[in-house]
Protein backbone atom coordinates (compact mmCIF):
# COMPACT_ATOMS: atom_id res chain seq x y z
CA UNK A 1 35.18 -27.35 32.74
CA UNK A 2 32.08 -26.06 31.49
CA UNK A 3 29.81 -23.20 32.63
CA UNK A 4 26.56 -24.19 33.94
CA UNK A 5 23.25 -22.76 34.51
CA UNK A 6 21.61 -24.21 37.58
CA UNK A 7 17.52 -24.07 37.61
CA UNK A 8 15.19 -25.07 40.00
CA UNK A 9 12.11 -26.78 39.16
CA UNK A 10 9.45 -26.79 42.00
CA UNK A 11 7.02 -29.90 41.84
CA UNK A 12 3.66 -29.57 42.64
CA UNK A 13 3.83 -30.45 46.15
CA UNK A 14 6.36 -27.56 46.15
CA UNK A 15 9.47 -29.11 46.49
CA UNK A 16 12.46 -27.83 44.87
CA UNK A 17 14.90 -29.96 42.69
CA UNK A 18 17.94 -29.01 40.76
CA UNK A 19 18.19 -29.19 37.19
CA UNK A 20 21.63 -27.95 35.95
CA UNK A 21 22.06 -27.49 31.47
CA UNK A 22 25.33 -26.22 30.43
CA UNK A 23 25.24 -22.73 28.96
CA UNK A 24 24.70 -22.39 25.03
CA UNK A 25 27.81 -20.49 24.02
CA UNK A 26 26.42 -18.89 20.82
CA UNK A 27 29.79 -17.59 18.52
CA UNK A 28 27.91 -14.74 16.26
CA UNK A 29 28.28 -15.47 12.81
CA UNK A 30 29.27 -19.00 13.49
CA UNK A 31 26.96 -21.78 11.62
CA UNK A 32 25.05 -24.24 13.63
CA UNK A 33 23.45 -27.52 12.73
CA UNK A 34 20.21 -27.28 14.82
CA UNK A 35 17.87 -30.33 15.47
CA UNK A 36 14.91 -31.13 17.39
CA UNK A 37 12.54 -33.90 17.13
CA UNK A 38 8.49 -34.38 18.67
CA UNK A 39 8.10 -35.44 21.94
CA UNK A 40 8.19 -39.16 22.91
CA UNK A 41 9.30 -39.07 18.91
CA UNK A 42 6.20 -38.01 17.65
CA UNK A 43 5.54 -36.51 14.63
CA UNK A 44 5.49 -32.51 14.57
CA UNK A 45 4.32 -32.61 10.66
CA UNK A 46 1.38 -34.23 10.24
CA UNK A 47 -0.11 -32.27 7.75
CA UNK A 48 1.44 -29.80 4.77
CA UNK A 49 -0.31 -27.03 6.49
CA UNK A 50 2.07 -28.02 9.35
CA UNK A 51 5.15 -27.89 7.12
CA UNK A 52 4.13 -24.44 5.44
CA UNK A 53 3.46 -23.23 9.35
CA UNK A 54 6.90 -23.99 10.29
CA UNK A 55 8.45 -22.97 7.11
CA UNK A 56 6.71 -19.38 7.71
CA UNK A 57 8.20 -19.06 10.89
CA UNK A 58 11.59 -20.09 9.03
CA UNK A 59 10.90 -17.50 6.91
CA UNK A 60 10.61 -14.84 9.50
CA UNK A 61 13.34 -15.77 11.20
CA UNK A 62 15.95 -13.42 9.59
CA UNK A 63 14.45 -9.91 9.82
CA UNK A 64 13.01 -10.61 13.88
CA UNK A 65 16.44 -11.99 14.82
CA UNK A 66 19.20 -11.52 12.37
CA UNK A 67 19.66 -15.91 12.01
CA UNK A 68 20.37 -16.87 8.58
CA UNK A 69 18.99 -20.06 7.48
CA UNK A 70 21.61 -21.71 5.17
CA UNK A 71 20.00 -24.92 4.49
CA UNK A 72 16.60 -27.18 6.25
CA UNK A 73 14.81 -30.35 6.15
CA UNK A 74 11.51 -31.15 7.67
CA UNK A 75 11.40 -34.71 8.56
CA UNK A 76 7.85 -36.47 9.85
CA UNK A 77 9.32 -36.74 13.48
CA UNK A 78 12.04 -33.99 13.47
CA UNK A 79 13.69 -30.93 11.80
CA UNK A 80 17.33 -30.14 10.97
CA UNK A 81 18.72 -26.58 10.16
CA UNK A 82 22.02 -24.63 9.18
CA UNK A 83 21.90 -21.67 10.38
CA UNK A 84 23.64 -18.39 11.28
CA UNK A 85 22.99 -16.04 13.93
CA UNK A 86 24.70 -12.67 13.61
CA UNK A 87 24.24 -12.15 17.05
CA UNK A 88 24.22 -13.95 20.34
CA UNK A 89 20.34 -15.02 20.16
CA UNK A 90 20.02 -18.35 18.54
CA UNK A 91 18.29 -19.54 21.34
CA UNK A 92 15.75 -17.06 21.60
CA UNK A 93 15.33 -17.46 17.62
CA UNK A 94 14.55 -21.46 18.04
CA UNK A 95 12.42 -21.05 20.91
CA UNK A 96 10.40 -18.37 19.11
CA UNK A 97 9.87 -20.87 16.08
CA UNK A 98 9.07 -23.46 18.12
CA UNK A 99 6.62 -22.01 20.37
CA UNK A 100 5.21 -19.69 17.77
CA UNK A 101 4.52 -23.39 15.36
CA UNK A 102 3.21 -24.84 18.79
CA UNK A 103 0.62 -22.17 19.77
CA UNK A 104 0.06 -19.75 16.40
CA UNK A 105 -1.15 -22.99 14.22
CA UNK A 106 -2.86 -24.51 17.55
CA UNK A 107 -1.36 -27.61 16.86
CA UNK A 108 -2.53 -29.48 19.74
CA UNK A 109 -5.97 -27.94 19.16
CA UNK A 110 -5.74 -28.62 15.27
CA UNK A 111 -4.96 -32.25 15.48
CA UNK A 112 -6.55 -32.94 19.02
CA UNK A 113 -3.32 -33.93 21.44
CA UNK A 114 -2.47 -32.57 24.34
CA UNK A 115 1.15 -31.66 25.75
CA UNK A 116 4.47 -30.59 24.44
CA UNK A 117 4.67 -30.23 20.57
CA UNK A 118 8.58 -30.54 21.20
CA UNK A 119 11.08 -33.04 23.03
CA UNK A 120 12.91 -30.82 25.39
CA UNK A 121 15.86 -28.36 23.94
CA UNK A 122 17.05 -28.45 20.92
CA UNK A 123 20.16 -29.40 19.94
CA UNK A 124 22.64 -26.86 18.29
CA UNK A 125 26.07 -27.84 17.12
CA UNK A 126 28.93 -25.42 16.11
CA UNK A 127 30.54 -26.27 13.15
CA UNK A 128 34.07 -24.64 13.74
CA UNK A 129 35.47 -26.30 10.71
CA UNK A 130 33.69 -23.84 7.91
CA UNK A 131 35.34 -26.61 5.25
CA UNK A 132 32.94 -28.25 6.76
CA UNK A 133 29.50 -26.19 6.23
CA UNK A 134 28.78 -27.90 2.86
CA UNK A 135 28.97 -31.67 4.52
CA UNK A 136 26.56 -31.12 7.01
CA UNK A 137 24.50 -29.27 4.36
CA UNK A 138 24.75 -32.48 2.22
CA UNK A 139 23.64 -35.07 5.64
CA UNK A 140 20.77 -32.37 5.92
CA UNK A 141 19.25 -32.77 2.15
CA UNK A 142 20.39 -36.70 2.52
CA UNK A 143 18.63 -37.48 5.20
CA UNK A 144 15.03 -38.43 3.87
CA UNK A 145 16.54 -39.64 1.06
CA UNK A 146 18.55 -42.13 3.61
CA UNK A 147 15.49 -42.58 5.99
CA UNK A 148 13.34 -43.84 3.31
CA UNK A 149 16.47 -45.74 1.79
CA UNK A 150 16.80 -48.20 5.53
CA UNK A 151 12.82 -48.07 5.35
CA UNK A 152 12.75 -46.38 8.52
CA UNK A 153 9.98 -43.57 6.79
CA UNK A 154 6.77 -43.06 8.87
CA UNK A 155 4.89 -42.49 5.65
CA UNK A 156 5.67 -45.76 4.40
């Protein structure tokens, strides 16, 4: 049974509904493969100014929140990390880099959309197996090489 944390949403005509996400247990120390794609799977790189925007915040990441980044690749419609919080703030670490990317480079504003930049919450994965670090490492580097392999690459 897992823990859940219930929210309530009010709608404009200020009616309240229910919206219940189980509770990111963050392990400190533990490594996570996080992923999050555009919303409605749209592309959140358009541009390489886009990629070295998100890789700054990457870059940052470490001294604001003590999160590690073991491994990363940017896809056209997505992004997958390895990474390792030292303490229980993973979340707070993703939604800074994601909202910072959003609103510091003006992406909406830069390439004239409108909305959320992001499709909901991320996804973050303990690995418990630490055998297992380098595999997922490997999937993460693989996986443009694999996208472009299916044709399945935006660019193409």
């Amino acid at each position: 049974m897992g823990s859940h944390l219930e929210l309530r949403h009010v709608t404009r005509a200020g009616h309240a509904r229910g919206i219940v996400w189980p509770l990111r247990v963050v392990v400190p120390g533990g490594r996570y493969h996080v992923v999050n794609r555009g919303n409605r799977r749209e592309r959140i790189f358009l541009t390489d100014d886009d990629r070295r925007g998100f890789l700054e915040r990457l870059a940052e990441m470490p001294g604001r929140f003590r999160v590690e980044v073991h491994a990363f690749v940017l896809m056209d419609n997505h992004y997958h990390l390895l990474v390792q919080p030292s303490q229980r703030n993973l979340s707070r670490a993703i939604q800074w880099v994601q909202l910072s990317y959003s609103f510091s480079l003006r992406f909406n504003w830069a390439h004239r959309t409108s909305g959320h930049v992001f499709q909901g919450r991320f996804k973050a994965v303990l690995i418990q197996d630490q055998g297992r670090v380098a595999e997922v490492a490997r999937y993460l580097h693989l996986n443009p090489v694999r996208i472009a392999g299916l044709g399945l690459s935006k660019s193409d």
